[in-house]
Structure formats: structure tokens, C-alpha cells
PDB file of N, CA and C in Angstrom:
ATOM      1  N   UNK A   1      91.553 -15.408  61.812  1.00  0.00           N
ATOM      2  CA  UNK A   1      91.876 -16.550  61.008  1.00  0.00           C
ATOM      3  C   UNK A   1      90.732 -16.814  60.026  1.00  0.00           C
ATOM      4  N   UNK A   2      91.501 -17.464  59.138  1.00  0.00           N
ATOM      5  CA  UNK A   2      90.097 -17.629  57.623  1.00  0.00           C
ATOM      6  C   UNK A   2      89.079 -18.895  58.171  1.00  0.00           C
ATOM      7  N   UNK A   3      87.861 -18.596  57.974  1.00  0.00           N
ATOM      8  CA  UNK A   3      87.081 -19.553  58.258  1.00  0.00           C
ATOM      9  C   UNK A   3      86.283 -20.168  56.818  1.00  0.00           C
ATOM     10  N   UNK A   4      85.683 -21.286  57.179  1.00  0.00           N
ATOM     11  CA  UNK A   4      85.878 -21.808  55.882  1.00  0.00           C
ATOM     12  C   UNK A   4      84.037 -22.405  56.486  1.00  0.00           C
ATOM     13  N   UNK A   5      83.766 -22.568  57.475  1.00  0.00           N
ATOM     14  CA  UNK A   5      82.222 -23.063  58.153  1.00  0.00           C
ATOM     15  C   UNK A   5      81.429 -21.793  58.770  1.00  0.00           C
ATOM     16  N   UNK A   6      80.574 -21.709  59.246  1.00  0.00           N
ATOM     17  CA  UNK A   6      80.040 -21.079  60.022  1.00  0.00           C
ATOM     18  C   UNK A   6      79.761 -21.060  61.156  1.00  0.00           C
ATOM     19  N   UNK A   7      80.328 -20.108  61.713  1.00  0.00           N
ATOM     20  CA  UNK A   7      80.320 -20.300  63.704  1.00  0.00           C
ATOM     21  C   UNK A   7      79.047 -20.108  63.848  1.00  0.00           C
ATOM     22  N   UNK A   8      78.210 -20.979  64.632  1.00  0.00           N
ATOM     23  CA  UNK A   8      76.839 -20.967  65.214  1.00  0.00           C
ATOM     24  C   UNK A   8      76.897 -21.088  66.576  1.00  0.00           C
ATOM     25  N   UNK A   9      78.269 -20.924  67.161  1.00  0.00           N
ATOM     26  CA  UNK A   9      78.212 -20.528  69.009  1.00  0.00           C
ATOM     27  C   UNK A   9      77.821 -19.127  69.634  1.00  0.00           C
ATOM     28  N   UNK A  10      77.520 -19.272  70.967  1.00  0.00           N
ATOM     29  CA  UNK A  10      77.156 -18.068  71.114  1.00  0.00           C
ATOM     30  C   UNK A  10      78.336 -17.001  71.474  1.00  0.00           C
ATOM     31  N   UNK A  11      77.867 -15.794  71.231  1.00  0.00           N
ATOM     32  CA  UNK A  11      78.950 -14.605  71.870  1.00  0.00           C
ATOM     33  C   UNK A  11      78.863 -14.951  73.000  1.00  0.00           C
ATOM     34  N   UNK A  12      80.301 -14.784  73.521  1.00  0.00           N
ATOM     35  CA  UNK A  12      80.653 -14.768  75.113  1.00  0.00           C
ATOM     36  C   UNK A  12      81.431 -13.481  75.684  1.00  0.00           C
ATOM     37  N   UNK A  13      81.589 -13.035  76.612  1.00  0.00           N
ATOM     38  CA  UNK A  13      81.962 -11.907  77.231  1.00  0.00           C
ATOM     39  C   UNK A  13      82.144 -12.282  78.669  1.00  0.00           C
ATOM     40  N   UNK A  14      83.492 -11.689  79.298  1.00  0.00           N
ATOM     41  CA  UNK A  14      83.992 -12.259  80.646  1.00  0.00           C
ATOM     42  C   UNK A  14      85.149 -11.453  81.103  1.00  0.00           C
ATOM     43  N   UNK A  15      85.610 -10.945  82.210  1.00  0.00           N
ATOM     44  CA  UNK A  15      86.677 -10.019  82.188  1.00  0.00           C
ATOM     45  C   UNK A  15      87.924 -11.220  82.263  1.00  0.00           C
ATOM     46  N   UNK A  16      89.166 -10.558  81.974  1.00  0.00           N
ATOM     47  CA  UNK A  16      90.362 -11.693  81.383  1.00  0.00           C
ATOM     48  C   UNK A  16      91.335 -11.131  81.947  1.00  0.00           C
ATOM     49  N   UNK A  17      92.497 -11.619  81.725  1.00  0.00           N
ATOM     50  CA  UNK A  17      93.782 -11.771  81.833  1.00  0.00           C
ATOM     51  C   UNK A  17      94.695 -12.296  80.947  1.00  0.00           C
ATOM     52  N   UNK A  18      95.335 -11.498  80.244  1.00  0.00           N
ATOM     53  CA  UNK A  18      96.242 -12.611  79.223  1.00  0.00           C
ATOM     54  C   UNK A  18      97.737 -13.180  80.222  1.00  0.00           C
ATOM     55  N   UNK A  19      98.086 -14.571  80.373  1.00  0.00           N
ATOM     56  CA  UNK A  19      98.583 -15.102  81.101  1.00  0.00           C
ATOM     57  C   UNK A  19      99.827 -15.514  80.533  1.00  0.00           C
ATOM     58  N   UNK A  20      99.927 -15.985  78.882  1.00  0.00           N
ATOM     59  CA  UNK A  20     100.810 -16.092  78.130  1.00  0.00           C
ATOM     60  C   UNK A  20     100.317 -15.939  76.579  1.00  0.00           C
ATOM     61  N   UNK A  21     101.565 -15.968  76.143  1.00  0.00           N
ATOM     62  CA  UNK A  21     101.076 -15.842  74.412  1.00  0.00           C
ATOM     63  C   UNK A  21     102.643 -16.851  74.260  1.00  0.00           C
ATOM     64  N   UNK A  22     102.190 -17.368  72.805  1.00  0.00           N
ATOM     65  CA  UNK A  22     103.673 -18.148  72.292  1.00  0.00           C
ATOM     66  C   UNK A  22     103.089 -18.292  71.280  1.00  0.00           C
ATOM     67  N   UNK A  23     104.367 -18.379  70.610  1.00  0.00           N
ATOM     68  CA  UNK A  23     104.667 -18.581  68.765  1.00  0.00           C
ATOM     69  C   UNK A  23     105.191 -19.784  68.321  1.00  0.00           C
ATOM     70  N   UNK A  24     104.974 -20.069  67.407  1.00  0.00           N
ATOM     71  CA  UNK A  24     104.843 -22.007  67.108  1.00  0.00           C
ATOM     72  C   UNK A  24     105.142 -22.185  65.967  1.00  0.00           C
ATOM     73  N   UNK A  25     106.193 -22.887  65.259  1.00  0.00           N
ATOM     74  CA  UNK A  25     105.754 -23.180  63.868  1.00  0.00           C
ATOM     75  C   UNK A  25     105.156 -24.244  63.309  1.00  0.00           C
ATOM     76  N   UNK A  26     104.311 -23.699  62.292  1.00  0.00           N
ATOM     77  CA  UNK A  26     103.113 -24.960  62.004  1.00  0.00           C
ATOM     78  C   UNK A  26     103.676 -25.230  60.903  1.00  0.00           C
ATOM     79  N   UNK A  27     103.577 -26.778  60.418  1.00  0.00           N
ATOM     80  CA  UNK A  27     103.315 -26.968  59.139  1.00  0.00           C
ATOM     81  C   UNK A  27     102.476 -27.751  58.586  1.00  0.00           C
ATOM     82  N   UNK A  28     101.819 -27.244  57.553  1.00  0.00           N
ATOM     83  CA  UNK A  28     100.312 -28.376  57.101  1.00  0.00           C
ATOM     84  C   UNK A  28     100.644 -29.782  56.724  1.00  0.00           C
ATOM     85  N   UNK A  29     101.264 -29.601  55.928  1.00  0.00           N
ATOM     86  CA  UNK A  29     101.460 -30.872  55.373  1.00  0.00           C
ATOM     87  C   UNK A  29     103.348 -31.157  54.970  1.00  0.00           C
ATOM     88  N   UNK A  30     103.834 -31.572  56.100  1.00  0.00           N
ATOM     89  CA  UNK A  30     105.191 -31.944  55.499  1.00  0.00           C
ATOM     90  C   UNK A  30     106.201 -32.011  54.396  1.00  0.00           C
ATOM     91  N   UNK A  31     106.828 -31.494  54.082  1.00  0.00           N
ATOM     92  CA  UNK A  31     107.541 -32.112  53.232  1.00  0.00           C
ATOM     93  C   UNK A  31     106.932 -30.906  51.464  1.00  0.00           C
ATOM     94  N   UNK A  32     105.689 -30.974  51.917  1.00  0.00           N
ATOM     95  CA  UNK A  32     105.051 -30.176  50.995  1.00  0.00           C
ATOM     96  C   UNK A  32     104.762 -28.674  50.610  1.00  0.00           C
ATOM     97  N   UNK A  33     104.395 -28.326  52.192  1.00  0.00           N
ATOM     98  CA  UNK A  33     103.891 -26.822  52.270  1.00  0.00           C
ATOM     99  C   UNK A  33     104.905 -26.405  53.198  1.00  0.00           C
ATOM    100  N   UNK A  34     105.681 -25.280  53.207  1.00  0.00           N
ATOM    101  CA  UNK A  34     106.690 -24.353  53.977  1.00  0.00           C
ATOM    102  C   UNK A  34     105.936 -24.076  54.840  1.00  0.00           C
ATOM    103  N   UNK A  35     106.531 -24.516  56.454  1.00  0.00           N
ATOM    104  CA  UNK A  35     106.421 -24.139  57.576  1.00  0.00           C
ATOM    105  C   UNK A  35     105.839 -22.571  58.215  1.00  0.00           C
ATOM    106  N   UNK A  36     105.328 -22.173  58.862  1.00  0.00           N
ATOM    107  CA  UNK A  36     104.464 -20.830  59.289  1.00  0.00           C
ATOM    108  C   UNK A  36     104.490 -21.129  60.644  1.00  0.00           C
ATOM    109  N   UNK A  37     104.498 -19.662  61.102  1.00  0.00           N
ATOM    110  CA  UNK A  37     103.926 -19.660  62.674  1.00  0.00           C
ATOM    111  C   UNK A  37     102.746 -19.200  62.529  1.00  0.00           C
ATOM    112  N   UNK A  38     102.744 -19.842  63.710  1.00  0.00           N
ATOM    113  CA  UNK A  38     101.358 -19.811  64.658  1.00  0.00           C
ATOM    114  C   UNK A  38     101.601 -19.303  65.864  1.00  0.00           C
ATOM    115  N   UNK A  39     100.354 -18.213  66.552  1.00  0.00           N
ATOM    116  CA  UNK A  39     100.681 -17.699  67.435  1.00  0.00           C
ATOM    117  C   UNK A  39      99.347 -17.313  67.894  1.00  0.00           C
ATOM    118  N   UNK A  40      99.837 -17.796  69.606  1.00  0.00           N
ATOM    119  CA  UNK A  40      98.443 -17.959  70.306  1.00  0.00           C
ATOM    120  C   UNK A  40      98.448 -17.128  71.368  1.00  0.00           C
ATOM    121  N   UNK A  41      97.388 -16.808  72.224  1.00  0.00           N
ATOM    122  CA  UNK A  41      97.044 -15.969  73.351  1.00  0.00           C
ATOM    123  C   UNK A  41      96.594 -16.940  74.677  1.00  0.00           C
ATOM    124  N   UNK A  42      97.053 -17.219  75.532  1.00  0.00           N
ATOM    125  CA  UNK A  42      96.291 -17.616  76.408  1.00  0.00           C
ATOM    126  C   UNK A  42      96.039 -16.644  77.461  1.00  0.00           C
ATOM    127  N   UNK A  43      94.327 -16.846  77.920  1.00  0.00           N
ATOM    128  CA  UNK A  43      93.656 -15.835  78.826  1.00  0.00           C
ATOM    129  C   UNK A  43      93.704 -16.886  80.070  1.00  0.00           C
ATOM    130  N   UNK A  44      93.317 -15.951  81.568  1.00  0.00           N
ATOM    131  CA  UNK A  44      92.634 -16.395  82.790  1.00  0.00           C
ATOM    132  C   UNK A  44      91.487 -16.054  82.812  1.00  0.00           C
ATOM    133  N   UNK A  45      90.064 -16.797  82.831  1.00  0.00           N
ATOM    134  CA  UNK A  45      88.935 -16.339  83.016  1.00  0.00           C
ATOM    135  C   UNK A  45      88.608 -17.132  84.063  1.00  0.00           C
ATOM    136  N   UNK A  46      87.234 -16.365  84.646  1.00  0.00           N
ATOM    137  CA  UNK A  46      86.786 -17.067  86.597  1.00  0.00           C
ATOM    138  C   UNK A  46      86.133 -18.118  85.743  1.00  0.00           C
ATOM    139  N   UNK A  47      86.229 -19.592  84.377  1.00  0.00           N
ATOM    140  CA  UNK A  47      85.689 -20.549  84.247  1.00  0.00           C
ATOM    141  C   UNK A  47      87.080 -21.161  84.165  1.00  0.00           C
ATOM    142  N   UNK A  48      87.959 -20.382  84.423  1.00  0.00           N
ATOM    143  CA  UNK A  48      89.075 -21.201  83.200  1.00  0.00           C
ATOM    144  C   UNK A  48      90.195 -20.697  82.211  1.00  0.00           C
ATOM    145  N   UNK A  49      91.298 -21.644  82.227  1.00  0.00           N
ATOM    146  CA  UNK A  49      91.690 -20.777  80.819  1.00  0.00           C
ATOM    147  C   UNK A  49      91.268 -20.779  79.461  1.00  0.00           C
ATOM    148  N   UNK A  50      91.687 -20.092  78.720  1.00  0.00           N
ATOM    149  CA  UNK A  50      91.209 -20.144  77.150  1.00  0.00           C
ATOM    150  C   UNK A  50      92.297 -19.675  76.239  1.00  0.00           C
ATOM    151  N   UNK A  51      92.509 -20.477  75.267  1.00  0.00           N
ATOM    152  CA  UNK A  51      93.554 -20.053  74.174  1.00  0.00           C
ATOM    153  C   UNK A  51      92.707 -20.078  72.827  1.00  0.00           C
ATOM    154  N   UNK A  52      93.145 -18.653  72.046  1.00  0.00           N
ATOM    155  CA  UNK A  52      93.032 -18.967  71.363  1.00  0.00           C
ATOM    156  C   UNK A  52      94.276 -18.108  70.257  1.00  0.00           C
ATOM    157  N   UNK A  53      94.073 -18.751  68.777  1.00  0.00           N
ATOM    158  CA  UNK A  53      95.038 -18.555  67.619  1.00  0.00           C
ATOM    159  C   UNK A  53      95.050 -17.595  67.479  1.00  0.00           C
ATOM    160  N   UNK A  54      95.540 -16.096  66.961  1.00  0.00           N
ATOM    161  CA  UNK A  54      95.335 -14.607  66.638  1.00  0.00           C
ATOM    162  C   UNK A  54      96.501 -14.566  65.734  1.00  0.00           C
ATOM    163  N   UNK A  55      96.469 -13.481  64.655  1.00  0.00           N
ATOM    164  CA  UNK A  55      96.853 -13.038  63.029  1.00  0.00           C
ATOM    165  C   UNK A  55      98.500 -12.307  64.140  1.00  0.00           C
ATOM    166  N   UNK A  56      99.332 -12.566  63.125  1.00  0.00           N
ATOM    167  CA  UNK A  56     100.496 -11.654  63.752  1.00  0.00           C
ATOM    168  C   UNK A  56     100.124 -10.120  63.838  1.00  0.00           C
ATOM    169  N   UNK A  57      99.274 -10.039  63.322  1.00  0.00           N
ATOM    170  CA  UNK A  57      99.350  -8.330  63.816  1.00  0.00           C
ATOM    171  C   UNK A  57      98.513  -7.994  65.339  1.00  0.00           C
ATOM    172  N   UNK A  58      97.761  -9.006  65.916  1.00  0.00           N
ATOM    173  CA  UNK A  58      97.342  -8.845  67.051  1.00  0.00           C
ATOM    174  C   UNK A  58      98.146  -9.295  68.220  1.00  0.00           C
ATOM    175  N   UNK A  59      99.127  -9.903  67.877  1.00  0.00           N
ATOM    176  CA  UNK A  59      99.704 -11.080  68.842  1.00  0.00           C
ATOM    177  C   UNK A  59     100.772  -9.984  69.454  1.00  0.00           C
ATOM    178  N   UNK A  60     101.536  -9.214  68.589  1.00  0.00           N
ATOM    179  CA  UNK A  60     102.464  -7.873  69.457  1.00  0.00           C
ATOM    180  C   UNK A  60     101.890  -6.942  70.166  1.00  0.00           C
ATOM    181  N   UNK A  61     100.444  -7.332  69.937  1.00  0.00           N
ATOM    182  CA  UNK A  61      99.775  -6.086  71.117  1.00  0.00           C
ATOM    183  C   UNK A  61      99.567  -6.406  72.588  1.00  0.00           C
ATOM    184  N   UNK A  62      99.154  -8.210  72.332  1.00  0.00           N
ATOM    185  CA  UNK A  62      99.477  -7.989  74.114  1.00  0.00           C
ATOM    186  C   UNK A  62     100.457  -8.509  74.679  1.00  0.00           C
ATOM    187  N   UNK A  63     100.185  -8.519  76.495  1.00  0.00           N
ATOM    188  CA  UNK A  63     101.740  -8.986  77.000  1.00  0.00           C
ATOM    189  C   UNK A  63     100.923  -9.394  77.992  1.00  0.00           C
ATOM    190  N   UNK A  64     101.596 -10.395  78.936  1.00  0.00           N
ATOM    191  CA  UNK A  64     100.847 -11.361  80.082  1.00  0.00           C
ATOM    192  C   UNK A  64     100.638 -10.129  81.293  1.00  0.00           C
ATOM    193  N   UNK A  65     100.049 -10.387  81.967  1.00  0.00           N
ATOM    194  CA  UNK A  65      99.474  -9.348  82.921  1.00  0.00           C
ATOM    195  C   UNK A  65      98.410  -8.602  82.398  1.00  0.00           C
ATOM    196  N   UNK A  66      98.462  -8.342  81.514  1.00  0.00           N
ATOM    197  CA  UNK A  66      97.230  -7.352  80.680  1.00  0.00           C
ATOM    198  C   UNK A  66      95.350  -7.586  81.393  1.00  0.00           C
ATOM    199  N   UNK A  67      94.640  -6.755  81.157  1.00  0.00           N
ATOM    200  CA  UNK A  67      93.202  -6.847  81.890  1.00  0.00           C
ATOM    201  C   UNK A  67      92.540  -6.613  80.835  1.00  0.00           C
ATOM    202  N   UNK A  68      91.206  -7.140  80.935  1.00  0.00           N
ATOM    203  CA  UNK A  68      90.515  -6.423  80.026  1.00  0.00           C
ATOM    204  C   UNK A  68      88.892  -7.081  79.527  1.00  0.00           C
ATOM    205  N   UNK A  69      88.237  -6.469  79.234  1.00  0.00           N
ATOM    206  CA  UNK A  69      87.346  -7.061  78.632  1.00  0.00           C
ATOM    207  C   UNK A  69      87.562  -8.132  77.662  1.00  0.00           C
ATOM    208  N   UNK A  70      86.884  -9.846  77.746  1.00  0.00           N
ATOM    209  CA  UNK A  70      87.282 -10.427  76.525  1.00  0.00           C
ATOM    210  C   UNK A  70      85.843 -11.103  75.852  1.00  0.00           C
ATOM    211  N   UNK A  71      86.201 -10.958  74.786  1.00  0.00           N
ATOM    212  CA  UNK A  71      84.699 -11.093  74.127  1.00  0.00           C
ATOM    213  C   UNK A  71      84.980 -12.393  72.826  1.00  0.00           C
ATOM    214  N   UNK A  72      84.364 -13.504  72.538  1.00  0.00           N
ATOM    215  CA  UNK A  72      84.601 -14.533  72.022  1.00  0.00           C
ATOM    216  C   UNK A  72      83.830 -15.111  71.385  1.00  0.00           C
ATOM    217  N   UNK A  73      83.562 -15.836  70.323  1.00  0.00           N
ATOM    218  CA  UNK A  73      82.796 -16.611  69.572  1.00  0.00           C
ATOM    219  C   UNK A  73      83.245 -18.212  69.518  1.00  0.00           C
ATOM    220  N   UNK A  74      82.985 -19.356  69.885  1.00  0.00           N
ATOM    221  CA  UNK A  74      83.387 -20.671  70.009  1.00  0.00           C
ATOM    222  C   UNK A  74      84.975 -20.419  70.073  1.00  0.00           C
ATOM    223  N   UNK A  75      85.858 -20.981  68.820  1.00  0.00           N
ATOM    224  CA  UNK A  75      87.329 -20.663  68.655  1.00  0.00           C
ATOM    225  C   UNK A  75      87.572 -19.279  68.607  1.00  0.00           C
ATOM    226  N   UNK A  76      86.670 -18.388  68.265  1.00  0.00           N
ATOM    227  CA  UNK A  76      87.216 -17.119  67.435  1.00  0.00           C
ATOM    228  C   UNK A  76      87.393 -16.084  68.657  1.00  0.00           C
ATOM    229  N   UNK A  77      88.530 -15.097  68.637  1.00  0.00           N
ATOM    230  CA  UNK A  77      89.003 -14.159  69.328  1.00  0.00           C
ATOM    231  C   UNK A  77      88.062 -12.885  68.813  1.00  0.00           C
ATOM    232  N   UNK A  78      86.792 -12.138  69.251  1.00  0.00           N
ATOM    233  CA  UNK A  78      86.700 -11.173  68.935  1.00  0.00           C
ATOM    234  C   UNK A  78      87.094  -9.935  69.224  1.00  0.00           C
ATOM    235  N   UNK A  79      86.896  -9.828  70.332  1.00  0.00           N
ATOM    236  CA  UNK A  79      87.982  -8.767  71.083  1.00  0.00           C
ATOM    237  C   UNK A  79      88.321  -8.790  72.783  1.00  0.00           C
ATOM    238  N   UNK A  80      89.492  -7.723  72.721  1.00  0.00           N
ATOM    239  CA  UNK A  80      90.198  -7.652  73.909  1.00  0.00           C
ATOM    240  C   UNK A  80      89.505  -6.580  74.447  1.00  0.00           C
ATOM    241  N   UNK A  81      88.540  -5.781  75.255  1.00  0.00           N
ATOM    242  CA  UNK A  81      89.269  -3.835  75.499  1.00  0.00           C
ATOM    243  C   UNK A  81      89.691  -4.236  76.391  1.00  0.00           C
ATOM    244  N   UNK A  82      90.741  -2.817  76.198  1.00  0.00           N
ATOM    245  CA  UNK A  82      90.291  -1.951  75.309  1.00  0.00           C
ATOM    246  C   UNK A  82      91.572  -1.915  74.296  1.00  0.00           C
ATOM    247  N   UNK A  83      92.811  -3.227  73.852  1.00  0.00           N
ATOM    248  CA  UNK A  83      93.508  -3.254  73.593  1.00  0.00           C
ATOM    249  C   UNK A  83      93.038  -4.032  71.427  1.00  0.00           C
ATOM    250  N   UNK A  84      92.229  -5.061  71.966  1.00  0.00           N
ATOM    251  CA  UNK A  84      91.437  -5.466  70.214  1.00  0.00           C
ATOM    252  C   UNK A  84      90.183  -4.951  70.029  1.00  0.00           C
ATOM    253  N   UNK A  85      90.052  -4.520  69.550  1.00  0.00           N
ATOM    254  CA  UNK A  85      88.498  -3.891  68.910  1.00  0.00           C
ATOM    255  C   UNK A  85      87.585  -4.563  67.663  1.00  0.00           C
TER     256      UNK A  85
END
């Protein structure tokens, strides 16, 4: 996703589980701007869950049950392995 600030959190890394994913339609501003999906990932990690937003071209790659290395920046999804790179 486009960022517009600068992430100053730290990298995180934790083994995962994707548990669900769902697709949403967003719209910014009513009435004004045409509706979009949105489409999210939620993981199982041993703190917790974690969701976050991912581009449609990442979102058909996974499926719930999946394992894997997950690697993260505050909001930002950096990767899955060995499925996002």
C-alpha cells in the first residue's frame, strides 16, 4: 500500500499462520469517489492475531491454514516465506 509518512517501527519476524483473509469494499469519501476493495490477511502469531491490508495481487496467494515465516513493519506486510518475498 502507498505510504505517504515514514514507518519508524521496528522489523518484526515470528512464525504465522494465515487464519483468514476477506475482501471489503471501501469507499473514501461517499458519494464522491467510486467504491474499491480492500483486502486483508489475518495471521495467528504466539502474541496474537495480526491483520494486515495487502495489494490484490498478494491476497490470491494465500489461503487459511498456510505456515510460514512472517516478517512486518508497524502496519506494513513485508513478507510471508516462503509464499511473499
Amino acid at each position: 500500500m502507498k505510504r505517504y509518512t515514514k514507518n519508524n517501527h521496528p522489523v518484526q519476524k515470528c512464525h504465522a499462520t494465515v487464519i483468514g483473509t476477506s475482501e471489503q469494499s471501501y469507499t473514501p469519501v461517499p458519494g464522491y469517489e467510486p467504491s474499491r476493495p480492500l483486502y486483508e490477511i489475518l495471521f495467528e502469531t504466539p502474541d496474537g492475531p495480526l491483520s494486515f491490508e495487502v495489494s490484490r495481487f498478494v491476497f490470491p496467494l494465500l489461503e487459511s491454514g498456510m505456515n510460514g515465516e512472517l516478517v512486518w513493519q508497524g502496519p506494513d506486510l513485508i513478507s510471508f516465506e516462503p509464499w511473499i518475498q
